[in-house]
C-alpha atoms as a PDB file:
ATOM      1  CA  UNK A   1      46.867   7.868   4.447  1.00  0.00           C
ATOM      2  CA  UNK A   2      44.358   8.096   1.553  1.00  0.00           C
ATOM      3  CA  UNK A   3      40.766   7.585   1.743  1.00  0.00           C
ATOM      4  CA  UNK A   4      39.442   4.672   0.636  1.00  0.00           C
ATOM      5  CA  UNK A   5      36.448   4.460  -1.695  1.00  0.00           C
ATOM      6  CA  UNK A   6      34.952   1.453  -2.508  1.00  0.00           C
ATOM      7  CA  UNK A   7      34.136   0.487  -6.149  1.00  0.00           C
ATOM      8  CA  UNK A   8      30.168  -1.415  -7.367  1.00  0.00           C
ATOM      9  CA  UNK A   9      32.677  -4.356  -7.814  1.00  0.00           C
ATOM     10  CA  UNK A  10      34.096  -4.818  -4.440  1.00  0.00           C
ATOM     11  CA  UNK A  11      30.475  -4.643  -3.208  1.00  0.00           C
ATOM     12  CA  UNK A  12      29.006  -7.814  -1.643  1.00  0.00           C
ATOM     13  CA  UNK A  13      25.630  -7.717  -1.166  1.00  0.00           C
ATOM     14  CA  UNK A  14      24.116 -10.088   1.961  1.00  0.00           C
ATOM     15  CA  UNK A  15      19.998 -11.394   2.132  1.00  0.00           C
ATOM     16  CA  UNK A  16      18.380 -10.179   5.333  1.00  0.00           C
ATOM     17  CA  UNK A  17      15.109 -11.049   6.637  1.00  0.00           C
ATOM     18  CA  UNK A  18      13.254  -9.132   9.617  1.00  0.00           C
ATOM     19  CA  UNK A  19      10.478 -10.609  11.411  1.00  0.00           C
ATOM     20  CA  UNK A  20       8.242  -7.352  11.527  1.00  0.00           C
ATOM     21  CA  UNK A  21       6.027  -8.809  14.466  1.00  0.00           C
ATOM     22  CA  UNK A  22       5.916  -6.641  17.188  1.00  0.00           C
ATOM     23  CA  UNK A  23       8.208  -4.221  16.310  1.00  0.00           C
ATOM     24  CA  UNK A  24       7.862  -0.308  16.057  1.00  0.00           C
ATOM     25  CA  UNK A  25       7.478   0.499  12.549  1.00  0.00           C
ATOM     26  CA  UNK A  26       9.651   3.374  12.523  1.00  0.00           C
ATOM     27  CA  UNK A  27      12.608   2.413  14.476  1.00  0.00           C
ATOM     28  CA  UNK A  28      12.127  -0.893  11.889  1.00  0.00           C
ATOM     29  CA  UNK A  29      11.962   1.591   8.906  1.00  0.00           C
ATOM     30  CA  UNK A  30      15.117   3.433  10.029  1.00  0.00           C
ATOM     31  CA  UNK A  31      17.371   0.269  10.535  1.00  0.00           C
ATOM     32  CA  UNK A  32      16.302  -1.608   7.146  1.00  0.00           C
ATOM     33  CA  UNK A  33      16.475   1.820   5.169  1.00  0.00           C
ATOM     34  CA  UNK A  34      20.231   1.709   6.610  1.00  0.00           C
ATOM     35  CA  UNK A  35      20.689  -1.715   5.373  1.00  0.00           C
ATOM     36  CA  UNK A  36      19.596  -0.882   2.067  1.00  0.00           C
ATOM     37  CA  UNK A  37      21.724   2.250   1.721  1.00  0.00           C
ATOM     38  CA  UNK A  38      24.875   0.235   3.181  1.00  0.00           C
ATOM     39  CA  UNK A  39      25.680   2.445   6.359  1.00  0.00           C
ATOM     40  CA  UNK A  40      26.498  -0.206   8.685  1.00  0.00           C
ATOM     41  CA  UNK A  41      29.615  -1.081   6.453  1.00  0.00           C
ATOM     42  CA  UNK A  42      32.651  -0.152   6.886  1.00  0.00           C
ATOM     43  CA  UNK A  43      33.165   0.135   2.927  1.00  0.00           C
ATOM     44  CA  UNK A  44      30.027   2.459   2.577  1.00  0.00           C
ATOM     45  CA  UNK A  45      30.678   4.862   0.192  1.00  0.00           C
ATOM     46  CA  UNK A  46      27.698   7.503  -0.658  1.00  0.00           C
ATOM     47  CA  UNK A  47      28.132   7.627  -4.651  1.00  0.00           C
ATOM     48  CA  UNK A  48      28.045   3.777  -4.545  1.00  0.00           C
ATOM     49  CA  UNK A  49      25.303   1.393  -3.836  1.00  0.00           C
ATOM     50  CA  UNK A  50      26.690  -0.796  -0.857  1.00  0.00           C
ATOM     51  CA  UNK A  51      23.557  -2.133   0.412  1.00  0.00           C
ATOM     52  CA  UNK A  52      21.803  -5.492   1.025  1.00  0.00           C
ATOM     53  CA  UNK A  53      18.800  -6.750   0.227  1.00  0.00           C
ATOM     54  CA  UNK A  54      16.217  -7.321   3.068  1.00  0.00           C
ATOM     55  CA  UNK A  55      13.176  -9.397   2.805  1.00  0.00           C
ATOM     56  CA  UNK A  56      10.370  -8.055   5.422  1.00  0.00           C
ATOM     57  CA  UNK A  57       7.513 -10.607   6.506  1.00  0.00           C
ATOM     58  CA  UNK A  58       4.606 -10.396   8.820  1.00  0.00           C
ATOM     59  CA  UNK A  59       4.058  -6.883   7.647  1.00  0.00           C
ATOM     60  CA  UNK A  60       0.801  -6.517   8.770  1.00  0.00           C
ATOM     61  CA  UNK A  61       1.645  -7.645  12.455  1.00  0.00           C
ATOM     62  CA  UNK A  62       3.923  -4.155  12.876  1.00  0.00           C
ATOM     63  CA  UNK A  63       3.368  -2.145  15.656  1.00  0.00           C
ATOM     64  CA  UNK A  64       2.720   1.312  15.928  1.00  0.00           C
ATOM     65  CA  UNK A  65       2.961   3.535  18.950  1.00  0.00           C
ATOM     66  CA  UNK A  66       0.418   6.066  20.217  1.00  0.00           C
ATOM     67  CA  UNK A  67      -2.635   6.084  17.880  1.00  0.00           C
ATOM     68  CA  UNK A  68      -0.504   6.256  14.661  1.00  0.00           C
ATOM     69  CA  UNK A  69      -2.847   3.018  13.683  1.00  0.00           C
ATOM     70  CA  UNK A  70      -5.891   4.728  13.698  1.00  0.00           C
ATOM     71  CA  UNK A  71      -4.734   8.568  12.653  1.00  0.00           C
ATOM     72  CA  UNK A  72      -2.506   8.459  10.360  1.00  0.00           C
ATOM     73  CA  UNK A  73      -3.613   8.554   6.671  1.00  0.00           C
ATOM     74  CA  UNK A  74      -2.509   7.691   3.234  1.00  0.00           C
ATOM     75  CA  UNK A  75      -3.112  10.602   0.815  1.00  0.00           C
ATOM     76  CA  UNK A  76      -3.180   9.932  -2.967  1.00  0.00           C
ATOM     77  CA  UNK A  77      -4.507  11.966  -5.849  1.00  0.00           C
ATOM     78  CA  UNK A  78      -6.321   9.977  -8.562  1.00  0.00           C
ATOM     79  CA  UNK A  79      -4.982  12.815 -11.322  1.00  0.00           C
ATOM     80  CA  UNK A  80      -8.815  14.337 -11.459  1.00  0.00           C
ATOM     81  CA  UNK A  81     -10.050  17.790 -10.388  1.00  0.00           C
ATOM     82  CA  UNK A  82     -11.064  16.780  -6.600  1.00  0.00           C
ATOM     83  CA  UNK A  83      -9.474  13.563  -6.575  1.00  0.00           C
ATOM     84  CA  UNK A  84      -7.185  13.420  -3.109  1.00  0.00           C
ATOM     85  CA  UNK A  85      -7.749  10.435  -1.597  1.00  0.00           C
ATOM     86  CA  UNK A  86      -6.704   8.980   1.657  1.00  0.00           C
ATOM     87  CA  UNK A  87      -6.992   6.062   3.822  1.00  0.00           C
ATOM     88  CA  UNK A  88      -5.281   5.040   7.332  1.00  0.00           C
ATOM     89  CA  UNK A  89      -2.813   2.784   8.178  1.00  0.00           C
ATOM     90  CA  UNK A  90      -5.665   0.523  10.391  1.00  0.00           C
ATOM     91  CA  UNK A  91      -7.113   0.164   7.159  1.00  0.00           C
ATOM     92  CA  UNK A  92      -4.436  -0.744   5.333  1.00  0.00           C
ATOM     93  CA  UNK A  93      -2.698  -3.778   7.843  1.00  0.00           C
ATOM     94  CA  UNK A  94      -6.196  -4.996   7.930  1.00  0.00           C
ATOM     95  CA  UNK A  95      -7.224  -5.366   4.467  1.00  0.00           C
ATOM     96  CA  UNK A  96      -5.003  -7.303   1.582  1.00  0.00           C
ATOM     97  CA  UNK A  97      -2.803  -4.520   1.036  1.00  0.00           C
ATOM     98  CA  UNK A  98      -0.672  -4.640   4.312  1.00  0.00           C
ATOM     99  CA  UNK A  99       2.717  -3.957   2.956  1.00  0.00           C
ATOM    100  CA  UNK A 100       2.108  -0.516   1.893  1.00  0.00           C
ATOM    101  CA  UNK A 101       2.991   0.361   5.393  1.00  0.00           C
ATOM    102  CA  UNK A 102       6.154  -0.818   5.943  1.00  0.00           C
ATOM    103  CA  UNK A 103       6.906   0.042   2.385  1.00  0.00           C
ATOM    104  CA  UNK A 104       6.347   3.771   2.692  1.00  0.00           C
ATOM    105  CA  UNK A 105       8.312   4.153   6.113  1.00  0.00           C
ATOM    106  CA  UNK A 106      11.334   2.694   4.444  1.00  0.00           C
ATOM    107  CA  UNK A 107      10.715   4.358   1.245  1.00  0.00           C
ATOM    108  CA  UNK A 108      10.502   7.991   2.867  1.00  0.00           C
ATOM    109  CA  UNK A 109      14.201   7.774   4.821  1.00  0.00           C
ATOM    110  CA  UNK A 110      15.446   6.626   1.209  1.00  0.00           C
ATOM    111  CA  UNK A 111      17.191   9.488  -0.894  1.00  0.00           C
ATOM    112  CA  UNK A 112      14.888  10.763  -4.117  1.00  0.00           C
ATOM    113  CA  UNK A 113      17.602   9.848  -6.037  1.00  0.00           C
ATOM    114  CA  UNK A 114      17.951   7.761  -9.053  1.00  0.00           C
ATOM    115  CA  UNK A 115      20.617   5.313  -6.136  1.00  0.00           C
ATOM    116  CA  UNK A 116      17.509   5.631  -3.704  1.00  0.00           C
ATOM    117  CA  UNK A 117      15.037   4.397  -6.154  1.00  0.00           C
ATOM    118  CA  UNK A 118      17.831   1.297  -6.680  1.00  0.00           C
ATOM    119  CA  UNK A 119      18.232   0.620  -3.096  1.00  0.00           C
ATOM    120  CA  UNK A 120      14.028   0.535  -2.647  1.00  0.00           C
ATOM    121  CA  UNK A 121      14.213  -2.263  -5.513  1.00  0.00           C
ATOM    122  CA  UNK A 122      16.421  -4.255  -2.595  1.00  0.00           C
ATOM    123  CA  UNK A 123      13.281  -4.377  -0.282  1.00  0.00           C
ATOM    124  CA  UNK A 124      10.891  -7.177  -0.442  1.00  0.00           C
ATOM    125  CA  UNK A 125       8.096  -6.815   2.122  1.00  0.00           C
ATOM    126  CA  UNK A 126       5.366 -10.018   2.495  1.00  0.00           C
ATOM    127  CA  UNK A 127       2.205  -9.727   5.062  1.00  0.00           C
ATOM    128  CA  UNK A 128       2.747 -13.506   6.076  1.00  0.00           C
ATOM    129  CA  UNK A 129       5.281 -15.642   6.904  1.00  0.00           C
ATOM    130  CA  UNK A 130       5.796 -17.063   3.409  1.00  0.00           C
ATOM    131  CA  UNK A 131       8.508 -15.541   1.244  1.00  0.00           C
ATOM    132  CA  UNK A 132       9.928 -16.892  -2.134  1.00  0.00           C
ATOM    133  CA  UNK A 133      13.094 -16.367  -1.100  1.00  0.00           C
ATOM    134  CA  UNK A 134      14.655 -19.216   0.484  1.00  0.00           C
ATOM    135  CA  UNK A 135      17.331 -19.673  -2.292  1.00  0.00           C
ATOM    136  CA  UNK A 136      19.034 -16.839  -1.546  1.00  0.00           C
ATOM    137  CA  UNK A 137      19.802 -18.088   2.208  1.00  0.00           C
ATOM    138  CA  UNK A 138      18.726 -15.010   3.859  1.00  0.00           C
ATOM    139  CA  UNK A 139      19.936 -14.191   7.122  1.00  0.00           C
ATOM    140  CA  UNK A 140      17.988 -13.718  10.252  1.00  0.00           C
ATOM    141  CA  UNK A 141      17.917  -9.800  11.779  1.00  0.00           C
ATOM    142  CA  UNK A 142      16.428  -9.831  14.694  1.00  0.00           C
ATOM    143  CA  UNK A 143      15.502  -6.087  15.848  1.00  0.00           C
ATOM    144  CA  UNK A 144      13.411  -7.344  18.799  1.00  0.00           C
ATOM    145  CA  UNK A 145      16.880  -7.749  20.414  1.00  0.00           C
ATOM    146  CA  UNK A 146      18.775  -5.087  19.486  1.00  0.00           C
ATOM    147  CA  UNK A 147      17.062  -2.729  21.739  1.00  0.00           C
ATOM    148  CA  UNK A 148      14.333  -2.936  24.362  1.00  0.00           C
ATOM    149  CA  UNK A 149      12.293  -0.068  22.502  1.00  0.00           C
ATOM    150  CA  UNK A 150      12.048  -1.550  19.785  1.00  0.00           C
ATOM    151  CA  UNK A 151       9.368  -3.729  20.925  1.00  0.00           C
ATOM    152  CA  UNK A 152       6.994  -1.168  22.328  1.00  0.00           C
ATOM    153  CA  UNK A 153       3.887   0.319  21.806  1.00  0.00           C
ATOM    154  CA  UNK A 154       0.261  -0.149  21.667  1.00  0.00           C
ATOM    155  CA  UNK A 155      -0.556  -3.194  19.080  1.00  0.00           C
END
């Protein structure tokens, strides 16, 4: 029996879209960064992009267990001698920028790869309800159900 390996033209990509409301960010991050790569195909292959595109909304509803919300940080460096910069993610899902959290969790379980930088392009992430992608007929993954810990933590 030979091993099969699929080819980018026997790929069929699907729309997903998570309600992020309540849900532990990282178990979130884990599952979506495993749609994007394709790993809960049968067909995935690891030198071929298999994955699907998910569309993320209420971003800045996520939940966050322990006091991740108020300690962790955000470090950046501006490019200037002295210029590291950081903020948390409380300030982050509070102010206008709310996606950046649920952006970098998926992000950082993608590969640094020129595939995993493809399969990041596949994530669309939106603070509110309202998403511009209705033509695409995304369908509905609900993580809430999938396991009880998945809706835990302090909010």
């Amino acid at each position: 029996m030979k091993t099969y390996s699929a080819k980018p033209g026997d790929v069929e990509s699907k729309w997903w879209i998570v309600d992020a409301e309540g849900v532990v960010l990282g178990r979130m991050a884990a599952i979506i960064a495993d749609r994007l790569r394709g790993k809960h195909k049968p067909m995935y292959t690891p030198n071929i992009d298999c994955g699907d595109h998910v569309v993320v909304i209420n971003a800045d509803k996520v939940r966050m267990t322990g006091r991740k919300r108020e300690q962790k940080l955000y470090h950046w460096h501006t490019g200037y001698p002295g210029g590291i910069r950081s903020r948390s993610a409380e300030d982050y899902l509070g102010g206008d920028k709310a996606d950046v959290v649920v952006r970098k969790a998926v992000e950082r379980m993608l590969p640094k790869t020129k595939m995993g930088r493809a399969q990041y392009g596949k994530l669309k992430v939106y603070a509110g309800t309202e998403h511009p992608h209705e033509a695409q007929q995304p369908e509905v993954l609900d993580l809430a159900a999938m396991n009880d810990k998945n809706k835990r933590g302090a909010a």
